[in-house]
N, C-alpha and C. Protein backbone atom coordinates (compact mmCIF):
# COMPACT_ATOMS: atom_id res chain seq x y z
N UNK A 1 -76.95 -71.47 -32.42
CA UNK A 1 -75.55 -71.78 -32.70
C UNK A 1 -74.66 -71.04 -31.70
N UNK A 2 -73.62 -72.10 -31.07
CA UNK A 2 -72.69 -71.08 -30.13
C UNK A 2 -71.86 -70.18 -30.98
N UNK A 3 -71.89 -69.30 -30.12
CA UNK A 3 -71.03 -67.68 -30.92
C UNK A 3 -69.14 -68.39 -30.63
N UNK A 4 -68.65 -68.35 -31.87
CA UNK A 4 -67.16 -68.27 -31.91
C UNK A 4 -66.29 -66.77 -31.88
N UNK A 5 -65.32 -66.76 -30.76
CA UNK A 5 -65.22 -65.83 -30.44
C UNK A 5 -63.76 -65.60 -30.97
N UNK A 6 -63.09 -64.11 -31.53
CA UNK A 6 -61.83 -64.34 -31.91
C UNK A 6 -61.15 -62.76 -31.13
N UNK A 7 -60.16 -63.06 -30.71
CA UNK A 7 -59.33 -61.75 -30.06
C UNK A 7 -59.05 -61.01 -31.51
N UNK A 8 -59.05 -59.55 -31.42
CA UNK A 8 -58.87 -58.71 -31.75
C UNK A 8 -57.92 -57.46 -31.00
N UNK A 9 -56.35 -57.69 -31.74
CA UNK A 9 -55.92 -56.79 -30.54
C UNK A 9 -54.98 -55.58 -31.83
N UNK A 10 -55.40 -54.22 -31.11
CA UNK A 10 -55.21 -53.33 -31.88
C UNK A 10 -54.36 -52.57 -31.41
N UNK A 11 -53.25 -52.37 -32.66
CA UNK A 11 -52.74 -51.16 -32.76
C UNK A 11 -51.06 -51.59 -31.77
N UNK A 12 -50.95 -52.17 -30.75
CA UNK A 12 -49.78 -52.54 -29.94
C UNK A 12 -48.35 -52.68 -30.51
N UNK A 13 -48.15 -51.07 -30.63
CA UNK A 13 -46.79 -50.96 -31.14
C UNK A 13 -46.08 -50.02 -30.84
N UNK A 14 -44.46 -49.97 -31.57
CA UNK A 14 -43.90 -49.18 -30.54
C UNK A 14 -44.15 -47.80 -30.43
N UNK A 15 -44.30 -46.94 -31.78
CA UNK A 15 -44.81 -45.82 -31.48
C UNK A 15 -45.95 -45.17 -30.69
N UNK A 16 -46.66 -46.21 -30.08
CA UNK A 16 -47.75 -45.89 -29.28
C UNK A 16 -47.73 -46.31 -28.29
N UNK A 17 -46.28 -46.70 -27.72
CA UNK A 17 -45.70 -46.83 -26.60
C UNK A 17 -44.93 -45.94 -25.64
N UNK A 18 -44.69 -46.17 -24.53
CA UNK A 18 -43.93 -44.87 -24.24
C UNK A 18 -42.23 -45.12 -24.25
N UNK A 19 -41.59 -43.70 -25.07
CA UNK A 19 -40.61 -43.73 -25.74
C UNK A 19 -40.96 -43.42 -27.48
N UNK A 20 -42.19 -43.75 -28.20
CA UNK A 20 -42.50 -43.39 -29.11
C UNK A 20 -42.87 -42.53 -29.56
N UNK A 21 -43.20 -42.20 -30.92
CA UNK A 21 -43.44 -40.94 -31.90
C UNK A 21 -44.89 -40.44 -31.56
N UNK A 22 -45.78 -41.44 -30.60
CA UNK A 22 -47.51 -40.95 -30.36
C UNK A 22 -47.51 -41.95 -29.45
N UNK A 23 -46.77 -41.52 -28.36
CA UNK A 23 -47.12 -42.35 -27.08
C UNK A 23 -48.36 -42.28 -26.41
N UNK A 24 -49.01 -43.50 -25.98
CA UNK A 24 -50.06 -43.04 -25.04
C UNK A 24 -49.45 -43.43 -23.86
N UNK A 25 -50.04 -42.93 -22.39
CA UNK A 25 -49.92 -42.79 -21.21
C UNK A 25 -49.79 -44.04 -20.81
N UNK A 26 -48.80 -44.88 -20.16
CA UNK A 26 -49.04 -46.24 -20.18
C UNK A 26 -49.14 -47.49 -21.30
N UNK A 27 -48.84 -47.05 -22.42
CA UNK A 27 -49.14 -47.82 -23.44
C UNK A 27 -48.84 -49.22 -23.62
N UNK A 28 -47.67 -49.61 -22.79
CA UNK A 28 -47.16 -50.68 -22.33
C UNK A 28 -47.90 -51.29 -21.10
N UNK A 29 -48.70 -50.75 -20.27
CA UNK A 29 -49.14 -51.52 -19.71
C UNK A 29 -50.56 -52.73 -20.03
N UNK A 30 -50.85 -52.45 -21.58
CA UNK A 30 -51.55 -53.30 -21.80
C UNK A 30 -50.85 -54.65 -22.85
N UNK A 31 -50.03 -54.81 -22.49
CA UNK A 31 -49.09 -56.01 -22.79
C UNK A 31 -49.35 -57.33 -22.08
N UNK A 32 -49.36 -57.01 -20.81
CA UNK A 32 -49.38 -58.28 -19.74
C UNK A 32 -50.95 -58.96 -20.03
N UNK A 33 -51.53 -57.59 -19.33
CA UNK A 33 -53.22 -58.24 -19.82
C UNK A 33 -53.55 -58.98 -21.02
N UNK A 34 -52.82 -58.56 -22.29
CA UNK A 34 -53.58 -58.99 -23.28
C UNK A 34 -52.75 -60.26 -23.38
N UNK A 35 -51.52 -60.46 -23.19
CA UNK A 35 -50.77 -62.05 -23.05
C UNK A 35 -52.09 -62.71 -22.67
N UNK A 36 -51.98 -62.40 -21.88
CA UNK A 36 -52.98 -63.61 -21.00
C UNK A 36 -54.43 -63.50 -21.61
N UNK A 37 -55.18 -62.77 -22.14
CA UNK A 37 -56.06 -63.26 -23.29
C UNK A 37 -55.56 -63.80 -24.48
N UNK A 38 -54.12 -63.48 -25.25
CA UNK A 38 -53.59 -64.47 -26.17
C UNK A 38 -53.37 -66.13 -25.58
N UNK A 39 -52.75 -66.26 -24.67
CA UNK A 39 -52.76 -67.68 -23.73
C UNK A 39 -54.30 -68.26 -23.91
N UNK A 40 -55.10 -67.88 -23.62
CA UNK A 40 -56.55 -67.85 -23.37
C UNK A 40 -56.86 -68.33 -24.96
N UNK A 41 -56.69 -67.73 -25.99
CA UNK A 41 -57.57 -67.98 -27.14
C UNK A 41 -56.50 -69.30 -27.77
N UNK A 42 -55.26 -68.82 -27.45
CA UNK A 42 -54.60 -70.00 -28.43
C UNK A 42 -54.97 -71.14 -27.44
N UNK A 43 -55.21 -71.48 -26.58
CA UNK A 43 -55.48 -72.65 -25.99
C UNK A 43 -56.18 -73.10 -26.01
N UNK A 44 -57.40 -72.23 -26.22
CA UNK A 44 -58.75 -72.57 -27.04
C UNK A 44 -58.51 -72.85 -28.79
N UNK A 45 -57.65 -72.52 -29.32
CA UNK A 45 -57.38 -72.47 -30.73
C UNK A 45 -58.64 -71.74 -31.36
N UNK A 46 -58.88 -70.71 -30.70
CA UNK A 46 -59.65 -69.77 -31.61
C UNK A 46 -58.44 -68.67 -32.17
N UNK A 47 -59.25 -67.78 -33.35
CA UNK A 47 -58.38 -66.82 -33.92
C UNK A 47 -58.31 -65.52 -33.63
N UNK A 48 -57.00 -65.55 -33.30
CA UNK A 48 -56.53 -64.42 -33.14
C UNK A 48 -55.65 -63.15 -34.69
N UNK A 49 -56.29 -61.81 -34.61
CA UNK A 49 -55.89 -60.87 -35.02
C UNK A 49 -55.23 -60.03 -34.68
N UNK A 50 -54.63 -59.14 -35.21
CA UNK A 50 -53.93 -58.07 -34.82
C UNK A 50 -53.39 -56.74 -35.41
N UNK A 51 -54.31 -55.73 -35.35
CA UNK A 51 -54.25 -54.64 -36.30
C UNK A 51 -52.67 -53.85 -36.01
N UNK A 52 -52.64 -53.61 -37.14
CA UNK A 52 -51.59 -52.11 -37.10
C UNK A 52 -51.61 -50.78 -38.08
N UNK A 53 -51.22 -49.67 -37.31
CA UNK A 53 -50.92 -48.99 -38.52
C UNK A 53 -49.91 -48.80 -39.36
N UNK A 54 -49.76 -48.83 -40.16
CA UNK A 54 -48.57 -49.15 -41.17
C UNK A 54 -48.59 -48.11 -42.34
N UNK A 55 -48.47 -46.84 -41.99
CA UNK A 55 -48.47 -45.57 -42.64
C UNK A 55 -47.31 -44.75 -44.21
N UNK A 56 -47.56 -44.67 -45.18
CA UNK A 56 -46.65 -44.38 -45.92
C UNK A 56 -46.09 -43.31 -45.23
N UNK A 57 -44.71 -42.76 -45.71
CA UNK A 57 -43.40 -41.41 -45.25
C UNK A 57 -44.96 -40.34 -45.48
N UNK A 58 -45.62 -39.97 -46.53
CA UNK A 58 -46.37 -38.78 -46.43
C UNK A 58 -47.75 -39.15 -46.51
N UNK A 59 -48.35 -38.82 -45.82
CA UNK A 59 -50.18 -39.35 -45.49
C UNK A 59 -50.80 -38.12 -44.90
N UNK A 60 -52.10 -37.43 -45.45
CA UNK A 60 -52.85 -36.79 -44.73
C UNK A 60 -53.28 -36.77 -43.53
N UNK A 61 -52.96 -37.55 -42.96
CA UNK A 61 -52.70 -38.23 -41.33
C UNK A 61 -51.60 -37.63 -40.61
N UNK A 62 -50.62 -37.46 -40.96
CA UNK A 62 -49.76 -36.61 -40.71
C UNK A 62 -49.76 -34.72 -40.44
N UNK A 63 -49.44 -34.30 -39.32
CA UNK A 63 -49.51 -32.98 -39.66
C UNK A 63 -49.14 -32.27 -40.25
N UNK A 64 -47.53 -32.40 -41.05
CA UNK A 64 -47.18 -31.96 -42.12
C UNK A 64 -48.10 -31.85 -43.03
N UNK A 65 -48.54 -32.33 -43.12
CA UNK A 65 -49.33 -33.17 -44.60
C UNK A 65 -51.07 -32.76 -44.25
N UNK A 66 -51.15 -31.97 -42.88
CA UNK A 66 -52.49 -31.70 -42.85
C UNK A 66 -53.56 -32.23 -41.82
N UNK A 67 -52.78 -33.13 -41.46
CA UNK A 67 -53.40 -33.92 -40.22
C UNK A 67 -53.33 -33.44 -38.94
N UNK A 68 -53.61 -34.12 -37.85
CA UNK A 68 -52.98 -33.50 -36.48
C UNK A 68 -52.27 -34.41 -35.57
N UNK A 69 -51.69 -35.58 -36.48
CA UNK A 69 -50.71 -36.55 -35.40
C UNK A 69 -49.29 -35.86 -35.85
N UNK A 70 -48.20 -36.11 -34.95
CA UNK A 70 -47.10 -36.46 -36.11
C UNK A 70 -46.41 -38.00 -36.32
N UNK A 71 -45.35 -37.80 -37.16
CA UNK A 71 -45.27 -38.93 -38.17
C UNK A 71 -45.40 -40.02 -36.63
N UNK A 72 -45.65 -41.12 -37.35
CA UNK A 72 -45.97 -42.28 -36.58
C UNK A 72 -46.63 -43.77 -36.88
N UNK A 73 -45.33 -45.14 -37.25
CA UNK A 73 -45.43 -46.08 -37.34
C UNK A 73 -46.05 -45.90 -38.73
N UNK A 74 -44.50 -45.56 -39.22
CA UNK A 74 -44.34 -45.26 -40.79
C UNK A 74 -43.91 -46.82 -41.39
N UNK A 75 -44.55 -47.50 -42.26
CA UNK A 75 -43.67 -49.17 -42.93
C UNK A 75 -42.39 -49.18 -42.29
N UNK A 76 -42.34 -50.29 -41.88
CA UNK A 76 -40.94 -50.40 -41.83
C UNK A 76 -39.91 -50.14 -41.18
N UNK A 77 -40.70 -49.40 -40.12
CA UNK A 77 -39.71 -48.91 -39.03
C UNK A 77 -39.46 -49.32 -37.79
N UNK A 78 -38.92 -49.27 -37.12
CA UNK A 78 -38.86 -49.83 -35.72
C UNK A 78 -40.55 -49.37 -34.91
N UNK A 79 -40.29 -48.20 -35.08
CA UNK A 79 -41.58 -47.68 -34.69
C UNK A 79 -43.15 -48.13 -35.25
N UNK A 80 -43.20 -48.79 -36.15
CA UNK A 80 -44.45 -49.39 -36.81
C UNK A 80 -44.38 -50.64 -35.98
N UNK A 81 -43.39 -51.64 -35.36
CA UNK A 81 -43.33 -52.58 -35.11
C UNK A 81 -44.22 -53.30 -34.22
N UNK A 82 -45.32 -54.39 -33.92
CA UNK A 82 -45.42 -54.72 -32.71
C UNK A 82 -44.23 -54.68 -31.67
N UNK A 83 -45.32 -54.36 -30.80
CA UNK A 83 -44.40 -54.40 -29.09
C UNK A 83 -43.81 -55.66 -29.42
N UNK A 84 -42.20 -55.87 -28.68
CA UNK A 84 -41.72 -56.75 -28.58
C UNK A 84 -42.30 -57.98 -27.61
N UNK A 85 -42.97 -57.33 -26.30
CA UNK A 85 -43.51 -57.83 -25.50
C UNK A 85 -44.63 -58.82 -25.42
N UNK A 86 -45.34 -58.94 -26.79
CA UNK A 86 -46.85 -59.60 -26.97
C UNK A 86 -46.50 -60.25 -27.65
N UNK A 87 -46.64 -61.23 -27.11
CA UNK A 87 -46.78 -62.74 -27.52
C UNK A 87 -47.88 -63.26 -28.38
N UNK A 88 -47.95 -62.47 -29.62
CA UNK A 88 -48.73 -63.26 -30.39
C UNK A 88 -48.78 -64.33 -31.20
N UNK A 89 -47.80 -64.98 -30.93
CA UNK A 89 -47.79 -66.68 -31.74
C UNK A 89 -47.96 -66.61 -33.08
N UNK A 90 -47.43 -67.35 -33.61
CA UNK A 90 -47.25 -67.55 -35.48
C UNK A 90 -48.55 -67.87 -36.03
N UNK A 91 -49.88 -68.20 -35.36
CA UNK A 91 -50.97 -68.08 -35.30
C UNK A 91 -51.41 -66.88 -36.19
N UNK A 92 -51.41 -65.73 -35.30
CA UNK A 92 -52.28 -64.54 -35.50
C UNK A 92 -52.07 -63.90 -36.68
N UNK A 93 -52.97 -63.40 -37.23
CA UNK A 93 -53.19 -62.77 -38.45
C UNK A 93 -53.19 -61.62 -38.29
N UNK A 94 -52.39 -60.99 -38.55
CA UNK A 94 -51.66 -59.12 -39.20
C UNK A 94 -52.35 -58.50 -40.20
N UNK A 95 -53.35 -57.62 -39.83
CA UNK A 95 -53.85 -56.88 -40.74
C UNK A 95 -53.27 -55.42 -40.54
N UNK A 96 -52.79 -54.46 -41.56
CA UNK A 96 -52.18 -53.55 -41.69
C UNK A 96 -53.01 -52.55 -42.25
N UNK A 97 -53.52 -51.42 -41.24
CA UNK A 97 -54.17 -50.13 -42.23
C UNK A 97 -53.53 -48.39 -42.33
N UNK A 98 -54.46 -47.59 -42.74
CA UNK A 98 -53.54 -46.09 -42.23
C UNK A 98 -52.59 -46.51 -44.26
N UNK A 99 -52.96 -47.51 -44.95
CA UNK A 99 -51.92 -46.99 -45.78
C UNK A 99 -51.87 -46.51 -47.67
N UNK A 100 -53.32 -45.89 -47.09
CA UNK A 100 -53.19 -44.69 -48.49
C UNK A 100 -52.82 -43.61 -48.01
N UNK A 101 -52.49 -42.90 -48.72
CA UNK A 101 -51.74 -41.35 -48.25
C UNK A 101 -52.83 -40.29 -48.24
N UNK A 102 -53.80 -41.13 -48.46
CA UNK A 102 -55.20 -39.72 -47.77
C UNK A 102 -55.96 -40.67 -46.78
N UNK A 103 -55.61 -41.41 -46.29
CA UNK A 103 -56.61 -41.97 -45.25
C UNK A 103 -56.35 -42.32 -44.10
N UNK A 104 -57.63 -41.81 -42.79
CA UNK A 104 -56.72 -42.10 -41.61
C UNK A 104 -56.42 -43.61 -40.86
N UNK A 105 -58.06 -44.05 -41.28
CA UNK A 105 -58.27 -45.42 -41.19
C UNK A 105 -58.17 -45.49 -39.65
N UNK A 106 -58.75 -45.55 -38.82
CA UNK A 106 -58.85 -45.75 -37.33
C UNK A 106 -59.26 -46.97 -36.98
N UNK A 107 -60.12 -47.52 -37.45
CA UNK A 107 -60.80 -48.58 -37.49
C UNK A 107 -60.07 -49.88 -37.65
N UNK A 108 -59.89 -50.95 -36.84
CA UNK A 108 -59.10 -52.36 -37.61
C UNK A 108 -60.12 -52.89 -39.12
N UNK A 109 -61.37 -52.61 -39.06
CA UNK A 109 -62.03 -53.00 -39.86
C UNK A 109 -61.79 -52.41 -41.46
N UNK A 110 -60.90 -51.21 -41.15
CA UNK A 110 -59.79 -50.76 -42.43
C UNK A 110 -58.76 -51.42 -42.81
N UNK A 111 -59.03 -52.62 -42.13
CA UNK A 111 -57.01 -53.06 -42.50
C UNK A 111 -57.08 -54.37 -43.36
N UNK A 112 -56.52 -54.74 -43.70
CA UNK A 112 -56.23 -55.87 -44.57
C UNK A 112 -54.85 -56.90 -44.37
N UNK A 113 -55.41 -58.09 -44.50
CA UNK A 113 -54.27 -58.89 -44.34
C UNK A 113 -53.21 -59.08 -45.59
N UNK A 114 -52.06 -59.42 -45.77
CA UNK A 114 -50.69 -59.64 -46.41
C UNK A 114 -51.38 -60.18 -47.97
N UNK A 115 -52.51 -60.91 -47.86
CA UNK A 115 -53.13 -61.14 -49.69
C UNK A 115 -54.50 -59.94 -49.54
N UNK A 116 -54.56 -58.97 -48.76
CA UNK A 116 -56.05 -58.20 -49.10
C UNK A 116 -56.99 -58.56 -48.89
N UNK A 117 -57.34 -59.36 -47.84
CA UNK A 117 -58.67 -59.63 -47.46
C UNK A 117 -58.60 -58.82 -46.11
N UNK A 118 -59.76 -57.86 -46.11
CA UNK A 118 -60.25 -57.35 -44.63
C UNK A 118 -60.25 -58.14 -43.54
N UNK A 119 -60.43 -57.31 -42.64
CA UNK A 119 -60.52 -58.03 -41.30
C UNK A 119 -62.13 -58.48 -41.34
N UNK A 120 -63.08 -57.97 -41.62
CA UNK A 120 -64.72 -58.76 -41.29
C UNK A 120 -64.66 -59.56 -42.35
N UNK A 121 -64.31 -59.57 -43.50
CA UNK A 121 -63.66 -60.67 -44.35
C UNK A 121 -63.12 -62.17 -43.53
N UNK A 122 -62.02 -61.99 -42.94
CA UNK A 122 -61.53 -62.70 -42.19
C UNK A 122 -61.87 -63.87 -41.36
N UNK A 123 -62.79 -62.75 -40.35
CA UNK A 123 -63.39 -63.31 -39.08
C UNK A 123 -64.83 -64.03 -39.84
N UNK A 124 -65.65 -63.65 -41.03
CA UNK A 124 -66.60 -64.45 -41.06
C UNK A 124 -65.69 -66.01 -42.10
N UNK A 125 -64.80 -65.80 -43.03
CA UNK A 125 -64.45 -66.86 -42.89
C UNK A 125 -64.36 -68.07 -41.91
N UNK A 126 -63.59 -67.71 -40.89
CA UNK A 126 -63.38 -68.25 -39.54
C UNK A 126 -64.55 -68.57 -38.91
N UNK A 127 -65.71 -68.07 -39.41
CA UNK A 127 -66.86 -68.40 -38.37
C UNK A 127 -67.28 -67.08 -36.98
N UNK A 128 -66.48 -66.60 -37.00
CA UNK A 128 -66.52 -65.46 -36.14
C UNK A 128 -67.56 -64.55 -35.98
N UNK A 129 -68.26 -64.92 -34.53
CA UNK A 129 -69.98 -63.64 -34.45
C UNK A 129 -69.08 -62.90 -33.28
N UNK A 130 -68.56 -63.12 -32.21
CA UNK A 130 -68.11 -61.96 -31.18
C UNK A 130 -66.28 -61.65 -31.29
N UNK A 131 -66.16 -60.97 -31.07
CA UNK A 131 -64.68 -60.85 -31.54
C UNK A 131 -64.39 -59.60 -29.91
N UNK A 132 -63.87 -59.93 -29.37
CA UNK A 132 -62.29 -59.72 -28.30
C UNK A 132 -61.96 -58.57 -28.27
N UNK A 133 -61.92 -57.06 -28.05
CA UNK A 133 -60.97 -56.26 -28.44
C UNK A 133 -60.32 -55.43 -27.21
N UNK A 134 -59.08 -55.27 -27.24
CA UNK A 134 -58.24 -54.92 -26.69
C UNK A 134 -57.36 -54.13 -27.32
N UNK A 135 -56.26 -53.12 -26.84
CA UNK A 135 -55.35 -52.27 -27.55
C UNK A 135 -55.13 -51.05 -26.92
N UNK A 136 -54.90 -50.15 -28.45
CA UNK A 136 -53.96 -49.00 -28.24
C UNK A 136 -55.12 -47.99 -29.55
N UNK A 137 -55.31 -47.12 -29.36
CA UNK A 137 -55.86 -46.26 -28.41
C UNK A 137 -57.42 -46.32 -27.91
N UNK A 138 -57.59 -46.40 -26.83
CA UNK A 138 -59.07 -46.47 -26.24
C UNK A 138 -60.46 -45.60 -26.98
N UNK A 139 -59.45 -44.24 -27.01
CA UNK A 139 -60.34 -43.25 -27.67
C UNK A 139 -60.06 -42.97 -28.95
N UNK A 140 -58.99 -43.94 -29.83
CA UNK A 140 -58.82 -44.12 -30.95
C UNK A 140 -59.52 -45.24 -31.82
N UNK A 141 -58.41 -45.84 -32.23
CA UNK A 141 -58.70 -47.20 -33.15
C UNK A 141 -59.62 -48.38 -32.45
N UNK A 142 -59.52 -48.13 -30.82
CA UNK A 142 -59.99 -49.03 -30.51
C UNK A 142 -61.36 -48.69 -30.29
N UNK A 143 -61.91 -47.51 -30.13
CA UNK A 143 -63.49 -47.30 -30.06
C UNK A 143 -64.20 -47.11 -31.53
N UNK A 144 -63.19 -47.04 -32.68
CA UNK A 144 -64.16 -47.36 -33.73
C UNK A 144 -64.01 -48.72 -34.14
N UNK A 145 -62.97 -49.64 -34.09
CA UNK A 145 -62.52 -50.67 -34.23
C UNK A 145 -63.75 -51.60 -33.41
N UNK A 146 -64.69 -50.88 -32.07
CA UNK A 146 -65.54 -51.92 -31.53
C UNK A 146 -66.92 -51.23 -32.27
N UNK A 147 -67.34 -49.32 -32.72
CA UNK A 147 -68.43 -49.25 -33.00
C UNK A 147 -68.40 -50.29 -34.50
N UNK A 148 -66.99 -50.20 -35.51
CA UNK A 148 -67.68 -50.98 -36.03
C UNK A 148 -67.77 -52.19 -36.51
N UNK A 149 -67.11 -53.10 -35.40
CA UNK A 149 -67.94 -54.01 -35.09
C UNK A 149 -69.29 -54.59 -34.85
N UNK A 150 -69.71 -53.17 -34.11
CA UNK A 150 -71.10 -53.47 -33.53
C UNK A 150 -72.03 -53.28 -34.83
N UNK A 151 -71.57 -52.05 -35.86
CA UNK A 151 -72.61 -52.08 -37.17
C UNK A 151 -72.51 -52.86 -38.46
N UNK A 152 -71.29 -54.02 -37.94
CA UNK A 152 -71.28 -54.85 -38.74
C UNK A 152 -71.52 -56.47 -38.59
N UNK A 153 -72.12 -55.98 -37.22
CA UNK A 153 -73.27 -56.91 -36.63
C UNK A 153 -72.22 -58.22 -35.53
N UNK A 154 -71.00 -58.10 -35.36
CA UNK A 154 -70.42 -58.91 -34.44
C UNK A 154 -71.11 -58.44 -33.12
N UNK A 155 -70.57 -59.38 -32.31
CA UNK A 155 -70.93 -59.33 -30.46
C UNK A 155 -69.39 -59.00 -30.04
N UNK A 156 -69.48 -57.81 -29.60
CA UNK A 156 -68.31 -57.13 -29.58
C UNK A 156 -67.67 -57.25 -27.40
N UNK A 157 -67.00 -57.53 -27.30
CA UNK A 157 -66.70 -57.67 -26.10
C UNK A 157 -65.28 -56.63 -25.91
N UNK A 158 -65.28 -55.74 -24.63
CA UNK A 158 -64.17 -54.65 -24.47
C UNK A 158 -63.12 -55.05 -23.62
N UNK A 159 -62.27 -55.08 -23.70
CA UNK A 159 -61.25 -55.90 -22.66
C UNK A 159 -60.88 -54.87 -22.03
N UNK A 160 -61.46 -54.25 -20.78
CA UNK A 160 -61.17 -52.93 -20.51
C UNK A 160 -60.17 -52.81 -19.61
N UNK A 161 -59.54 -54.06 -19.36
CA UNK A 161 -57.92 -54.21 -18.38
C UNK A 161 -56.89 -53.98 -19.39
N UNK A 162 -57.50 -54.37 -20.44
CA UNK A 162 -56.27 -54.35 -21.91
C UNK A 162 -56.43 -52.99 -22.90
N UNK A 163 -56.43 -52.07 -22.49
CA UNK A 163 -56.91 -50.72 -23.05
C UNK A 163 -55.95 -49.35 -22.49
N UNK A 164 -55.42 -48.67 -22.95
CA UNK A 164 -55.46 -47.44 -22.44
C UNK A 164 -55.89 -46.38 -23.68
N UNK A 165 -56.02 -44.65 -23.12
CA UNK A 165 -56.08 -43.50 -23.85
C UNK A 165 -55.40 -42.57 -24.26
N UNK A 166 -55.78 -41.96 -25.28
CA UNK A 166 -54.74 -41.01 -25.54
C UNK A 166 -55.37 -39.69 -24.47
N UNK A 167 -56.45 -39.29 -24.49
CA UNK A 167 -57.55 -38.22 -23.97
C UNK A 167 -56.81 -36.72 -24.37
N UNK A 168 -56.58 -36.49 -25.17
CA UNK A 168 -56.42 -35.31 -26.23
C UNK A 168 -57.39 -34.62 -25.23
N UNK A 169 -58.17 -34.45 -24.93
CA UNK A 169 -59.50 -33.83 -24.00
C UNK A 169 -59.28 -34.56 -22.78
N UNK A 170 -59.53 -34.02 -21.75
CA UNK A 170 -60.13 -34.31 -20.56
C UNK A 170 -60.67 -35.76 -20.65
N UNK A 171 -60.98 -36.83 -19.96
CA UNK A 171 -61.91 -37.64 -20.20
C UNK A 171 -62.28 -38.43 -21.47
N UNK A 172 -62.00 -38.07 -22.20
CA UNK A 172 -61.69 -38.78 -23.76
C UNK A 172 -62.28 -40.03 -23.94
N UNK A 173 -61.13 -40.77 -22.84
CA UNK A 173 -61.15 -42.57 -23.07
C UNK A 173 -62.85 -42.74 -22.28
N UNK A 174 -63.03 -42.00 -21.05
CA UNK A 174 -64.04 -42.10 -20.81
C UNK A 174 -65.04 -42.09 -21.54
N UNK A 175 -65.58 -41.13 -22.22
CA UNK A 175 -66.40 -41.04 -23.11
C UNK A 175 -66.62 -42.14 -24.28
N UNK A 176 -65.45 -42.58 -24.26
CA UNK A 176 -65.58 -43.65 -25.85
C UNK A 176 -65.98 -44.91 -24.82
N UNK A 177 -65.60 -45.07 -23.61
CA UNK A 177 -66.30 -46.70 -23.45
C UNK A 177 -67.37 -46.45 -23.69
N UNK A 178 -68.38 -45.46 -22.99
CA UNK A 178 -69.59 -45.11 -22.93
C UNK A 178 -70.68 -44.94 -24.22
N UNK A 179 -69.54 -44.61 -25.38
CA UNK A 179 -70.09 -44.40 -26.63
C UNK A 179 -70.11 -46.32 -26.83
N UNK A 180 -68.93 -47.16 -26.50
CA UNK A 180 -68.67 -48.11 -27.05
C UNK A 180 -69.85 -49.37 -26.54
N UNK A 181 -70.57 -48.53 -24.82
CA UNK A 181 -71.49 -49.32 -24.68
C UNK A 181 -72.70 -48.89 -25.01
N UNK A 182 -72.87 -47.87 -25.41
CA UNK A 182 -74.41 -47.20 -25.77
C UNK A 182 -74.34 -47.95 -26.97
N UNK A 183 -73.46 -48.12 -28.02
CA UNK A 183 -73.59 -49.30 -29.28
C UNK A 183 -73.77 -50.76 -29.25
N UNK A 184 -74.18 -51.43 -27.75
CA UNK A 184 -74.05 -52.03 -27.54
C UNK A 184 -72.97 -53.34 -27.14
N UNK A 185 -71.99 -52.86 -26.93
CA UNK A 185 -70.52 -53.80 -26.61
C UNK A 185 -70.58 -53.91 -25.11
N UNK A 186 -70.11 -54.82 -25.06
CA UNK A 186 -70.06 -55.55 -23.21
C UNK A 186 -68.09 -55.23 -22.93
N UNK A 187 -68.51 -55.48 -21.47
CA UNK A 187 -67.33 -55.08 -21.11
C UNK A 187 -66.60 -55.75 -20.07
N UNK A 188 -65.64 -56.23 -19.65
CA UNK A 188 -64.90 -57.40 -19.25
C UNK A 188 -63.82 -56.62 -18.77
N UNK A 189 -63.48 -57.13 -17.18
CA UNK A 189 -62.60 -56.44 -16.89
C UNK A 189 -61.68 -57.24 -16.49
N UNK A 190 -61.40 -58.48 -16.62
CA UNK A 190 -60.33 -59.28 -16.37
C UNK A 190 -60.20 -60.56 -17.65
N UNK A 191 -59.72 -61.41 -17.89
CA UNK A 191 -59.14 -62.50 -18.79
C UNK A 191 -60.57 -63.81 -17.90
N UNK A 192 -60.69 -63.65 -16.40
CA UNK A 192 -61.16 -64.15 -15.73
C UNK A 192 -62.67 -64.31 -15.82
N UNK A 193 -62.91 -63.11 -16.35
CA UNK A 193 -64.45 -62.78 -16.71
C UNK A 193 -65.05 -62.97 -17.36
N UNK A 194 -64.04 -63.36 -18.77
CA UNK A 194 -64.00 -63.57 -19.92
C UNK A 194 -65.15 -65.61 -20.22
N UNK A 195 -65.89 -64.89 -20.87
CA UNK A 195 -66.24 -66.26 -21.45
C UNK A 195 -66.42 -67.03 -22.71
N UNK A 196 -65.69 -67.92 -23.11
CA UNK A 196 -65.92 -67.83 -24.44
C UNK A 196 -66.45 -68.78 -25.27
């Protein structure tokens, strides 16, 4: 059976933009790239997702509160918002995680759509074996967002033009592709490369 493939794009919002409450380095520059894999799937009319975090005012996630971020892409705020810039079409499905007040939820595979169905919920509805991923943070949401993919048995593909890191450490983002391909995920460095 051919594998149906669905974009997965994580996390692309403003607080994790630069100007935001947990900017990453460039965070905006994975806007353009991932357009053009959204162009790509809606033209194919495959499905597209799109995680966020969507955090209550007080969450163990928080450093106030015990964590080590600060506040960031709290409900409702400008700052929770997708980038204005990504064109995700009335299509894509919004799954929202990060929102019990003890959980950090890194993973898109934590999030749930607007009636509560998960995201691997989702995608096997849809038919979905490889799923797309691209986003915000490399060495965040987006490297558990692909391990677990991979242990929940999709064919995980890395859009590694559509990615940046936070690297809290040295090398960080580095390390997580490397983790993301030792789990087996492939890696794609253009829209061009892409096959679906």
């Amino acid at each position: 059976m051919e594998k149906k493939a669905a974009l997965v794009v994580v996390d692309v919002q403003n607080d994790f933009c630069p100007g935001g409450a947990l900017a990453v380095a460039d965070g905006d520059q994975v806007v353009a790239p991932l357009n053009r894999y959204l162009e790509r799937f809606t033209n194919a009319a495959l499905p597209i997702f799109a995680t966020r975090d969507w955090h209550p005012e007080k969450t163990s996630h928080f450093k106030a509160y015990g964590g080590i971020w600060p506040v960031h892409c709290v409900q409702g705020t400008f700052g929770a918002e997708i980038h204005r810039g990504l064109k995700l079409g009335s299509g894509a499905v919004i799954v929202s995680k990060g929102m019990a007040a003890d959980a950090d939820s890194y993973s898109g595979f934590d999030a749930v759509d607007s009636a509560g169905v998960g995201l691997a919920d989702g995608l096997r509805v849809e038919g979905v074996t490889r799923i797309c991923v691209g986003g915000l943070a490399t060495d965040y949401c987006v490297k558990q967002t692909v391990l677990d993919g991979r242990k929940l048995g999709f064919d995980v593909v890395l859009l590694k033009d559509a990615i940046r890191g936070v690297d809290l450490a040295p090398g960080d983002s580095a390390r997580a592709v490397q983790e993301m391909l030792d789990a087996g995920a492939r890696v794609v460095d253009s829209v061009t490369e892409l096959a679906l």
